[in-house]
C-alpha atoms as a PDB file:
ATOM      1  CA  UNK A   1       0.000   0.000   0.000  1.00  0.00           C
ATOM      2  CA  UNK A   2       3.028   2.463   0.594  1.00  0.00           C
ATOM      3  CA  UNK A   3       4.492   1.873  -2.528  1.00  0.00           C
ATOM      4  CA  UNK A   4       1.331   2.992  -4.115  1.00  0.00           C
ATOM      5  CA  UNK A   5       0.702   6.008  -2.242  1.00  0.00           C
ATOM      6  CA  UNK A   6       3.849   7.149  -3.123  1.00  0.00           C
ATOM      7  CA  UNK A   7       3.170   6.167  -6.842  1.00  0.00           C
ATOM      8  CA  UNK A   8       0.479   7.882  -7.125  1.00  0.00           C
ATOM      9  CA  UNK A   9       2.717  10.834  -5.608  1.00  0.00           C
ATOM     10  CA  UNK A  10       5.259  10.856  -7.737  1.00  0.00           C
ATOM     11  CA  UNK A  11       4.168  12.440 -10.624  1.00  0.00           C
ATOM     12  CA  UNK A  12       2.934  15.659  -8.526  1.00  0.00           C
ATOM     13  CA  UNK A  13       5.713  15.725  -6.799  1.00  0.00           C
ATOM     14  CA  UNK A  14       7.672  15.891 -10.036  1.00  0.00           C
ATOM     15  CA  UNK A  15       5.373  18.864 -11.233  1.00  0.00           C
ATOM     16  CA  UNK A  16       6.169  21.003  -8.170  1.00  0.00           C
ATOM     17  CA  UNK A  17       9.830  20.493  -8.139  1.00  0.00           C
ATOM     18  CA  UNK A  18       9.772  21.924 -11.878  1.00  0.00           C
ATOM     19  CA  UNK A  19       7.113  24.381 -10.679  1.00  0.00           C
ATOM     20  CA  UNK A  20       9.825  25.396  -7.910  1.00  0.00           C
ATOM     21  CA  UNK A  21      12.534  26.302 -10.796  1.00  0.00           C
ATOM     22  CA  UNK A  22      10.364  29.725 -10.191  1.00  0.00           C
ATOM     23  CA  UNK A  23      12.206  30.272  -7.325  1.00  0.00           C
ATOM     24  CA  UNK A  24      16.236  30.310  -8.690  1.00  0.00           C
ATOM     25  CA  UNK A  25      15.926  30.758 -12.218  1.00  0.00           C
ATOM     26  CA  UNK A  26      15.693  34.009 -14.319  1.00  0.00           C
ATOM     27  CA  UNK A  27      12.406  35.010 -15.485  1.00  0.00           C
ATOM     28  CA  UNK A  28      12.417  33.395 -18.583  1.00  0.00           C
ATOM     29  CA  UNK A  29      13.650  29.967 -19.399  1.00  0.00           C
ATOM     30  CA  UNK A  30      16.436  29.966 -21.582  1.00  0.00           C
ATOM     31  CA  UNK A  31      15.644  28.548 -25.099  1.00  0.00           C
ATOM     32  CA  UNK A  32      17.962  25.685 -25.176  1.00  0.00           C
ATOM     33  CA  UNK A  33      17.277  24.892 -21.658  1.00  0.00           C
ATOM     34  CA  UNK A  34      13.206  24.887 -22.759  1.00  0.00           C
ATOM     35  CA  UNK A  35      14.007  22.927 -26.007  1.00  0.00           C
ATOM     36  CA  UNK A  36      16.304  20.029 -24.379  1.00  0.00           C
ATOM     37  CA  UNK A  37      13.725  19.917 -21.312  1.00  0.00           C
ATOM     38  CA  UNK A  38      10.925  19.521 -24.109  1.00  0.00           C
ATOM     39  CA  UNK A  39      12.746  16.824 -25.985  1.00  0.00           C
ATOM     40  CA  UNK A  40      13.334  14.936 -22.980  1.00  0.00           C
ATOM     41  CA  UNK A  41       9.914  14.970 -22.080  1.00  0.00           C
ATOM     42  CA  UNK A  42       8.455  13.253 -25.181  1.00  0.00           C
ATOM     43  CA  UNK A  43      11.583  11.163 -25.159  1.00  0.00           C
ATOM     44  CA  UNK A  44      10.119   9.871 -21.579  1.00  0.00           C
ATOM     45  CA  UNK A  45       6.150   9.901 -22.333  1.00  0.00           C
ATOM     46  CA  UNK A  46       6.766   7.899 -26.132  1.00  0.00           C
ATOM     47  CA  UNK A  47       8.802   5.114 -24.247  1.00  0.00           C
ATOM     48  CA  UNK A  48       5.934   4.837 -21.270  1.00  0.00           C
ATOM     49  CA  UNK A  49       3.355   4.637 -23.805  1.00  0.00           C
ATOM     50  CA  UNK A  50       4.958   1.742 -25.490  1.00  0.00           C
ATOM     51  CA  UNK A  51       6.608  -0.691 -22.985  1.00  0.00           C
ATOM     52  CA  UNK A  52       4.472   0.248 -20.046  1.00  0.00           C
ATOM     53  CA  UNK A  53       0.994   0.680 -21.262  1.00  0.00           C
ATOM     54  CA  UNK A  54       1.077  -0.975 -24.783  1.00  0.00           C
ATOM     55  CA  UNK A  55       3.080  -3.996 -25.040  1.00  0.00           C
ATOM     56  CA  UNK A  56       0.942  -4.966 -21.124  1.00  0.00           C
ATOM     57  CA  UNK A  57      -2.050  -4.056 -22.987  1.00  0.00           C
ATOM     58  CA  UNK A  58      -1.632  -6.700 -25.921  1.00  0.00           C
ATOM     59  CA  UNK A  59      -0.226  -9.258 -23.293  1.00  0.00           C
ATOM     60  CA  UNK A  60      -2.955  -9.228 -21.566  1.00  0.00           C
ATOM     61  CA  UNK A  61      -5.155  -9.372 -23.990  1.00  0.00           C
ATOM     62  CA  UNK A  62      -3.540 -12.632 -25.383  1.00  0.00           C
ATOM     63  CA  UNK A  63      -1.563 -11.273 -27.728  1.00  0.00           C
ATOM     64  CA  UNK A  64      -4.447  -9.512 -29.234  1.00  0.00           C
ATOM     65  CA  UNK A  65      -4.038  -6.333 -30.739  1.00  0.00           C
ATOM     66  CA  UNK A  66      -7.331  -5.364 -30.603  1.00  0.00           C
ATOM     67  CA  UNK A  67      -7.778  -4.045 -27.269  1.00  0.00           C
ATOM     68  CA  UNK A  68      -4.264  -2.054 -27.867  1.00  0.00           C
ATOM     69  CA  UNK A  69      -5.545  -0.445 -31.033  1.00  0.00           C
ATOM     70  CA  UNK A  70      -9.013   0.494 -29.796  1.00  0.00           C
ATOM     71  CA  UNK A  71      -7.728   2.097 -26.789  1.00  0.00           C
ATOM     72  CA  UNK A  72      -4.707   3.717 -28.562  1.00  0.00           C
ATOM     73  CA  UNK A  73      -7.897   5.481 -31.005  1.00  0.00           C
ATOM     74  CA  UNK A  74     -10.122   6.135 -28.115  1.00  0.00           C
ATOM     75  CA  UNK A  75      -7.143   8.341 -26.140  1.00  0.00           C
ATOM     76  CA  UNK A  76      -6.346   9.986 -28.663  1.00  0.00           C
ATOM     77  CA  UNK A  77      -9.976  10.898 -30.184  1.00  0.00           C
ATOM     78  CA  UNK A  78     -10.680  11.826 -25.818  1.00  0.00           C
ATOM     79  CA  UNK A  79      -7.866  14.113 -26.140  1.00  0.00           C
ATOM     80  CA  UNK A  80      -9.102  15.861 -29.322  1.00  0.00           C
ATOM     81  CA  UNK A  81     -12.358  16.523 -28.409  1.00  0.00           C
ATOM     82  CA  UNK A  82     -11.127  17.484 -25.393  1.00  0.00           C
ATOM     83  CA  UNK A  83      -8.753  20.083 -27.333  1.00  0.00           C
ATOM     84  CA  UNK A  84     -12.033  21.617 -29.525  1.00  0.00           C
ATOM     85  CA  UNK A  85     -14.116  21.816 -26.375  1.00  0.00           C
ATOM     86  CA  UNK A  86     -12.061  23.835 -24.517  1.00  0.00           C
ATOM     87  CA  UNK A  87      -9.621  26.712 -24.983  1.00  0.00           C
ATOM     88  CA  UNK A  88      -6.536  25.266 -26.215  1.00  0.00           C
ATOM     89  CA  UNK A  89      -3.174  26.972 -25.771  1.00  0.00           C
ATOM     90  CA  UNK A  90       0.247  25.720 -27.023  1.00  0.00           C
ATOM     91  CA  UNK A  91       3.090  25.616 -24.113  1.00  0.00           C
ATOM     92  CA  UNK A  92       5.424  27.627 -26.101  1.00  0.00           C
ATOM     93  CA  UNK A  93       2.755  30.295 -27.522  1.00  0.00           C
ATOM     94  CA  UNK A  94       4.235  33.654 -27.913  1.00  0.00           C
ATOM     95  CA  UNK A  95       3.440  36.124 -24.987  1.00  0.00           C
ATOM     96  CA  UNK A  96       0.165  37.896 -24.942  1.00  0.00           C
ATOM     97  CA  UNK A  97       0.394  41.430 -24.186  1.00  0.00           C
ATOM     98  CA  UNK A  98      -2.197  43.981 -21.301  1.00  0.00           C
ATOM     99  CA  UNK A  99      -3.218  42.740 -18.473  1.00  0.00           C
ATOM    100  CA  UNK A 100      -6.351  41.055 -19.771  1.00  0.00           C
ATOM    101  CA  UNK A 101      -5.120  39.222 -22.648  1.00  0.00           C
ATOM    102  CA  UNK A 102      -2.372  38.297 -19.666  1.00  0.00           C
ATOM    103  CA  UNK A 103      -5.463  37.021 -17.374  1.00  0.00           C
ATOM    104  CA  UNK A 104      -6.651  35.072 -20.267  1.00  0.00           C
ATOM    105  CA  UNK A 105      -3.077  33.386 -21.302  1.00  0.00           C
ATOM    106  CA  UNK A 106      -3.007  32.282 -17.523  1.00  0.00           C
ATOM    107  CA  UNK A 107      -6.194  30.558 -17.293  1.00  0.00           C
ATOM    108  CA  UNK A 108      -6.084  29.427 -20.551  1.00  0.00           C
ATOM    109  CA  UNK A 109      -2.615  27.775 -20.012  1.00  0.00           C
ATOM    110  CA  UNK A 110      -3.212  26.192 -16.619  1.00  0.00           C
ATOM    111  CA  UNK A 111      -6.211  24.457 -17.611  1.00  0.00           C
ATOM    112  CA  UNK A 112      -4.940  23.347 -20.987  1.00  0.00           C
ATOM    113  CA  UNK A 113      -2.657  21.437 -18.800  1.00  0.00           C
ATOM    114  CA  UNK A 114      -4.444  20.428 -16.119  1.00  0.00           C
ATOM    115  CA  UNK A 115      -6.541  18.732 -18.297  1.00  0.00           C
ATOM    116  CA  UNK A 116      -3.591  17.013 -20.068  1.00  0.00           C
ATOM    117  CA  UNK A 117      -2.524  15.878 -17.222  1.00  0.00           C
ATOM    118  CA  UNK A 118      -5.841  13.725 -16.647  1.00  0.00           C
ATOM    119  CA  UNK A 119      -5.088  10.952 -18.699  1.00  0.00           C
ATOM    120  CA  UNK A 120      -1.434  10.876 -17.390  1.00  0.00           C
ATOM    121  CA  UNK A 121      -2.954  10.347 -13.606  1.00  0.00           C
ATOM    122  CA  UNK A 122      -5.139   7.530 -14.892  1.00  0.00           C
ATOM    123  CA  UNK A 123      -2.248   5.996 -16.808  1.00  0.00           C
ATOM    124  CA  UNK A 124      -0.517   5.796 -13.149  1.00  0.00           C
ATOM    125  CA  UNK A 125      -3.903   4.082 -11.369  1.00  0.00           C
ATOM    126  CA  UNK A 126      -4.219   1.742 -14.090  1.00  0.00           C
ATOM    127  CA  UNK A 127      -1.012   0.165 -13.968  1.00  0.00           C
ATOM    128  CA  UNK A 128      -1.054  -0.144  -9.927  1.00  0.00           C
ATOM    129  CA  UNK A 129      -4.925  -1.598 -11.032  1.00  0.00           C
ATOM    130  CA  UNK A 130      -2.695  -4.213 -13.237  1.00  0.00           C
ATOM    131  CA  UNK A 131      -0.854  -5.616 -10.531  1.00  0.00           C
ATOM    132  CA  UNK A 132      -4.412  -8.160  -9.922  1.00  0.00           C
ATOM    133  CA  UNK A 133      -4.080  -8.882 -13.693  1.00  0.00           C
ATOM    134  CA  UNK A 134      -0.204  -9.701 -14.104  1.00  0.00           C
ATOM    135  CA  UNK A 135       1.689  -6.280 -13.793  1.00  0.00           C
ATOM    136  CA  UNK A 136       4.372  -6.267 -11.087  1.00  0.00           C
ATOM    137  CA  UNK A 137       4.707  -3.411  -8.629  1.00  0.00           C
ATOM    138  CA  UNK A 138       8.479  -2.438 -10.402  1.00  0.00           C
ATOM    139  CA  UNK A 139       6.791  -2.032 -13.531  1.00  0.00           C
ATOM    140  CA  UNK A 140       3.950   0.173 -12.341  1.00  0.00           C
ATOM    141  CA  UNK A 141       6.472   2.419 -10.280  1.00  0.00           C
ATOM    142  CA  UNK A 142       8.393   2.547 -13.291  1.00  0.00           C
ATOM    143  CA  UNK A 143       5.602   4.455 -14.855  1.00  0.00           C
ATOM    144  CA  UNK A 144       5.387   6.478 -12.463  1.00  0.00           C
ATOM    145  CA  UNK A 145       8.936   7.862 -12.379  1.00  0.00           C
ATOM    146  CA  UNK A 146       8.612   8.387 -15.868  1.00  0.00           C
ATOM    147  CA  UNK A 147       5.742  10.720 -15.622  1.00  0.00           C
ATOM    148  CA  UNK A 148       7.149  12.500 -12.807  1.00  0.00           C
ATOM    149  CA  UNK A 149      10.581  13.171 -14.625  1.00  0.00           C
ATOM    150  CA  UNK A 150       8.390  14.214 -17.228  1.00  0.00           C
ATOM    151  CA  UNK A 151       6.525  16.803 -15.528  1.00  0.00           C
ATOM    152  CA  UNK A 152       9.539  18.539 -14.184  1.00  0.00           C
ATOM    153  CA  UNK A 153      10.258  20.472 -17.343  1.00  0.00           C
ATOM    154  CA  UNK A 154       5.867  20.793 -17.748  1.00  0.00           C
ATOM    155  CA  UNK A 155       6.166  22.669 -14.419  1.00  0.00           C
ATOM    156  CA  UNK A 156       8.968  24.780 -15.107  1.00  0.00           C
ATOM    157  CA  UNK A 157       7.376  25.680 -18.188  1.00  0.00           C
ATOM    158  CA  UNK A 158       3.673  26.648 -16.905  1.00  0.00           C
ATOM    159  CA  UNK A 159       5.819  28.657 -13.890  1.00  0.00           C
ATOM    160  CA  UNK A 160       8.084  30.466 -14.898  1.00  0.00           C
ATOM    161  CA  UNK A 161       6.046  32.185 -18.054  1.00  0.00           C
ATOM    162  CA  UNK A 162       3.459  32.762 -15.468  1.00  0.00           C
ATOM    163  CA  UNK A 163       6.033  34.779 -13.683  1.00  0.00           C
ATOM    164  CA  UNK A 164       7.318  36.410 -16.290  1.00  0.00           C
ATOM    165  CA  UNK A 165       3.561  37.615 -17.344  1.00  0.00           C
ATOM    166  CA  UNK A 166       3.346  39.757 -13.637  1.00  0.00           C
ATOM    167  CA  UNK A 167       2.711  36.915 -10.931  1.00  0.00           C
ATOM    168  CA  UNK A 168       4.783  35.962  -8.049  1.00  0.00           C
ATOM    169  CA  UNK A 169       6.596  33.809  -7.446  1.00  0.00           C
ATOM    170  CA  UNK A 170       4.736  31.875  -4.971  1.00  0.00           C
ATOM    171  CA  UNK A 171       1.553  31.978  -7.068  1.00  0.00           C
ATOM    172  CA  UNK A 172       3.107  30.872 -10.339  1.00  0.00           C
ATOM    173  CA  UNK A 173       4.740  27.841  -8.652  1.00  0.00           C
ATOM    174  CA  UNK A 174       0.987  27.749  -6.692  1.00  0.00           C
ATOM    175  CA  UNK A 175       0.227  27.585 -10.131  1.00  0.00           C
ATOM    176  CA  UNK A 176       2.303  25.593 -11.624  1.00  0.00           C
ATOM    177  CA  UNK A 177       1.789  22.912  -9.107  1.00  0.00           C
ATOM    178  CA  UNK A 178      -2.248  22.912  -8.991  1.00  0.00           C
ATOM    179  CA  UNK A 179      -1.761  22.010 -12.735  1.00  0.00           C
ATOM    180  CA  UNK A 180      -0.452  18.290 -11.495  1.00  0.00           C
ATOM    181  CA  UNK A 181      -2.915  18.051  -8.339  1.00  0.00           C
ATOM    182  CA  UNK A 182      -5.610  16.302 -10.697  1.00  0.00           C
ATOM    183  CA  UNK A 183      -3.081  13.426 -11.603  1.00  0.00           C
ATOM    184  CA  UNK A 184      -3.205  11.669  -8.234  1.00  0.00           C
ATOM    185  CA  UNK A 185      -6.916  12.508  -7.969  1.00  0.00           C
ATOM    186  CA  UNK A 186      -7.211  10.456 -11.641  1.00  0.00           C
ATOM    187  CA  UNK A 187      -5.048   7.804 -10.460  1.00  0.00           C
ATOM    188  CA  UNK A 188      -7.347   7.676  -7.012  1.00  0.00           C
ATOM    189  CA  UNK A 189     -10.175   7.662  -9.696  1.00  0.00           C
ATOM    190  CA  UNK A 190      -9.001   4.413 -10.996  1.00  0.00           C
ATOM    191  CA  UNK A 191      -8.434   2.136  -8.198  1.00  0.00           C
ATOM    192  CA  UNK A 192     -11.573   2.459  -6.380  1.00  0.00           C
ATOM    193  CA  UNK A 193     -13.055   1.174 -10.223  1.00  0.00           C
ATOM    194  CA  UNK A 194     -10.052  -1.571 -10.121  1.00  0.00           C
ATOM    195  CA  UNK A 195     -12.664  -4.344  -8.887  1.00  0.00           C
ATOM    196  CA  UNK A 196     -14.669  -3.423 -11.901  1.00  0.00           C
ATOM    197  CA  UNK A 197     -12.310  -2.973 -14.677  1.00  0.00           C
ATOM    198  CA  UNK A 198     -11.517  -6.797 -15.263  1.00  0.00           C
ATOM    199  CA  UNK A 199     -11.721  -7.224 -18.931  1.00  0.00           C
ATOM    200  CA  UNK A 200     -11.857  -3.716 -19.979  1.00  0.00           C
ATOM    201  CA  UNK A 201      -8.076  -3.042 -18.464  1.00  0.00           C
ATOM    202  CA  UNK A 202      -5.997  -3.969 -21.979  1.00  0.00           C
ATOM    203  CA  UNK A 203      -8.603  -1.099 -23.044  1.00  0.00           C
ATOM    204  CA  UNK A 204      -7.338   1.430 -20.492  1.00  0.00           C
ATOM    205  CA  UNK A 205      -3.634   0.827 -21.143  1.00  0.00           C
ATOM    206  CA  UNK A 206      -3.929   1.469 -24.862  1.00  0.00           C
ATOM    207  CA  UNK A 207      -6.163   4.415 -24.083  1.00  0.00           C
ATOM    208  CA  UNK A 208      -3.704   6.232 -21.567  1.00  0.00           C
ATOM    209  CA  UNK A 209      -0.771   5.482 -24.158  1.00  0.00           C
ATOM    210  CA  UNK A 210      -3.119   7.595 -26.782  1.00  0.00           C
ATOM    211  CA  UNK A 211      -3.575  10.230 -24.629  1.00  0.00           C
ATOM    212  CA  UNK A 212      -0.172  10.531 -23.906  1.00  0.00           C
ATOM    213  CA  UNK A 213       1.261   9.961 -27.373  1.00  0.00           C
ATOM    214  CA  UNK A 214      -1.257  12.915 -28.261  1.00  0.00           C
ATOM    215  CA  UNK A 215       0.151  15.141 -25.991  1.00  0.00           C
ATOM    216  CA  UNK A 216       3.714  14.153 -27.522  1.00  0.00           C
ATOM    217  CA  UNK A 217       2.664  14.770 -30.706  1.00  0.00           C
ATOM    218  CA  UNK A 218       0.533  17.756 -30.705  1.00  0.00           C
ATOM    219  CA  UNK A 219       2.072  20.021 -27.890  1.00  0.00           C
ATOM    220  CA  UNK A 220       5.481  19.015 -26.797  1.00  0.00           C
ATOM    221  CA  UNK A 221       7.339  17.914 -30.546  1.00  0.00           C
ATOM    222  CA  UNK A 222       6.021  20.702 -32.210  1.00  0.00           C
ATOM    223  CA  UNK A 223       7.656  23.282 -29.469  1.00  0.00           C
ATOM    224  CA  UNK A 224      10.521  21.396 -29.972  1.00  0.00           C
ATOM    225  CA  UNK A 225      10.899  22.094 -33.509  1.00  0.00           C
ATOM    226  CA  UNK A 226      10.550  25.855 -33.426  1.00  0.00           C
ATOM    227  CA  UNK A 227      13.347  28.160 -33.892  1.00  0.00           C
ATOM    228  CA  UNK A 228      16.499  27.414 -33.334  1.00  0.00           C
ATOM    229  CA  UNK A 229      18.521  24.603 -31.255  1.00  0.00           C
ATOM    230  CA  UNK A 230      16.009  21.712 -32.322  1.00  0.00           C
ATOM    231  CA  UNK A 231      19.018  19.269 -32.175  1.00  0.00           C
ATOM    232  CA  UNK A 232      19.144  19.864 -28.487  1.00  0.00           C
ATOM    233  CA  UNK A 233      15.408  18.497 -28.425  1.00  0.00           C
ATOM    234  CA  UNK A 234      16.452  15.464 -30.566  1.00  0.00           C
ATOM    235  CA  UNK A 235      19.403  14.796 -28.076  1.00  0.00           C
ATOM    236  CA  UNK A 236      16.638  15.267 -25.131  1.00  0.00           C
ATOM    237  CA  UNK A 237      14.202  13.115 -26.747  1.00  0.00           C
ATOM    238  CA  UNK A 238      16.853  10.466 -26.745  1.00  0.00           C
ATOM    239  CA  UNK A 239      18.488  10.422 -23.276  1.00  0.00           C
ATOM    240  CA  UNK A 240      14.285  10.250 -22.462  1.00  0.00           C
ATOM    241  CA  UNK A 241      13.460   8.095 -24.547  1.00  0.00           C
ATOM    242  CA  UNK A 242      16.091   5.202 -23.656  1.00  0.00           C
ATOM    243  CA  UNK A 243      16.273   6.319 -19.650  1.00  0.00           C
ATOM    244  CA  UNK A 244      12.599   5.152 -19.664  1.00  0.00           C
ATOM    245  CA  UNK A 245      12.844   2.218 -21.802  1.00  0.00           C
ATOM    246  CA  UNK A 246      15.966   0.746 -19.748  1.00  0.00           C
ATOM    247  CA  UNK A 247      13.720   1.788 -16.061  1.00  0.00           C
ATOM    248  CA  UNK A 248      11.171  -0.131 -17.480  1.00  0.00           C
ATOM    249  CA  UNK A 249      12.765  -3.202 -18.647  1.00  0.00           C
ATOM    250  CA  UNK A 250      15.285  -2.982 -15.477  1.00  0.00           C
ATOM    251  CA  UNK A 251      12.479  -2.464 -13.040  1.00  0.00           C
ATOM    252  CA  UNK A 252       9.794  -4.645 -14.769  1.00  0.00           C
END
């Protein structure tokens, strides 16, 4: 039971130590900093999606690739509707200007995120579900570290624009971490329905790699190849990308 309390933790703890980078860092993130951290990022959330969520997915569902495939298309078709049915704001959108059009950036931001970060707290609650149906506890931790390492640079960047539009300090990393308070509340979500979710779980996996793969793809990689320094991202994505894969094979 301690091990997944402090699962569930993780990846809000993970958001507010990025959301603390507020506190010594200059007002604005430095580009290459913002790039690498953005790089690393998808590196972290493509490699979860695929050894944690859907290779378990098609295991469990004997090798069928139904279940995978349905769930993959059902994340990411949540996620867009989610994206046309609210106001949508890239991470790395340009600086609005005036203290309304600052008000609106704020809100707009924080719950663009927030709501990303949904499926990435239920990705964490159905893996601890999995350990009835087969997933071990190393694996499901595993997943768990990689969403928390992957919402330090999320955190840092909702903060520290936030205080480079006029707020403190203490309320952009307030902010910054409120953003990440709904992941352990979807996580919570999805164990008290763990008794319940019996055949539908192969589903869930597949659906919470979608979701995150569509955060990959439509906010993070296409900050990432803005401007200049894009091969920093690429070198981010990597170290990610294979620092996930080897905590999931080493830990699963």
């Amino acid at each position: 039971m301690n091990a997944v309390i402090v699962g569930i933790l993780l990846p809000l703890a993970g958001t507010m130590l990025g959301s603390s980078f507020v506190f010594f860092m200059k007002r604005d993130i430095p580009d290459r900093l913002q790039k690498t951290l953005l790089g690393f990022a998808s590196g972290v959330m493509v490699a979860a999606s695929v050894w944690s969520l859907l290779i378990p997915s098609i295991d469990m569902a004997g090798d069928s690739l139904v279940p995978a495939a349905v769930g993959f298309l059902a994340g990411i078709g949540f996620l867009l509707l989610l994206d046309e049915l609210t106001p949508h704001l890239h991470l790395g959108a340009s600086k609005a200007e005036g203290p309304r059009s600052r008000l609106s950036r704020t809100a707009m931001l924080a719950l663009a995120v927030t709501l990303h970060n949904l499926p990435e707290g239920m990705a964490v609650g159905v893996v601890f579900a999995g350990e009835s149906h087969g997933l071990t506890l190393s694996a499901a931790l595993a997943v768990s570290i990689g969403i928390a390492i992957q919402n330090i640079p999320e955190g840092a960047i909702i903060s520290m624009p936030m205080h480079a539009e006029g707020n403190s300090r203490w309320r952009s990393f307030l902010i910054g971490t409120l953003s990440g308070v709904v992941e352990p509340v979807g996580s919570v979500a999805i164990l008290l329905l763990a008794s319940v979710l019996g055949v539908a779980l192969p589903y869930l996996l597949a659906f919470a790699a979608g979701a995150m793969m569509y955060v990959v793809v439509e906010e993070l990689i296409p900050e990432t190849a803005q401007g200049r320094h894009t091969n920093l991202s690429t070198i981010g994505f990597a170290v990610g990308f294979v620092l996930m894969m080897a905590m999931d094979v080493l830990l699963g």
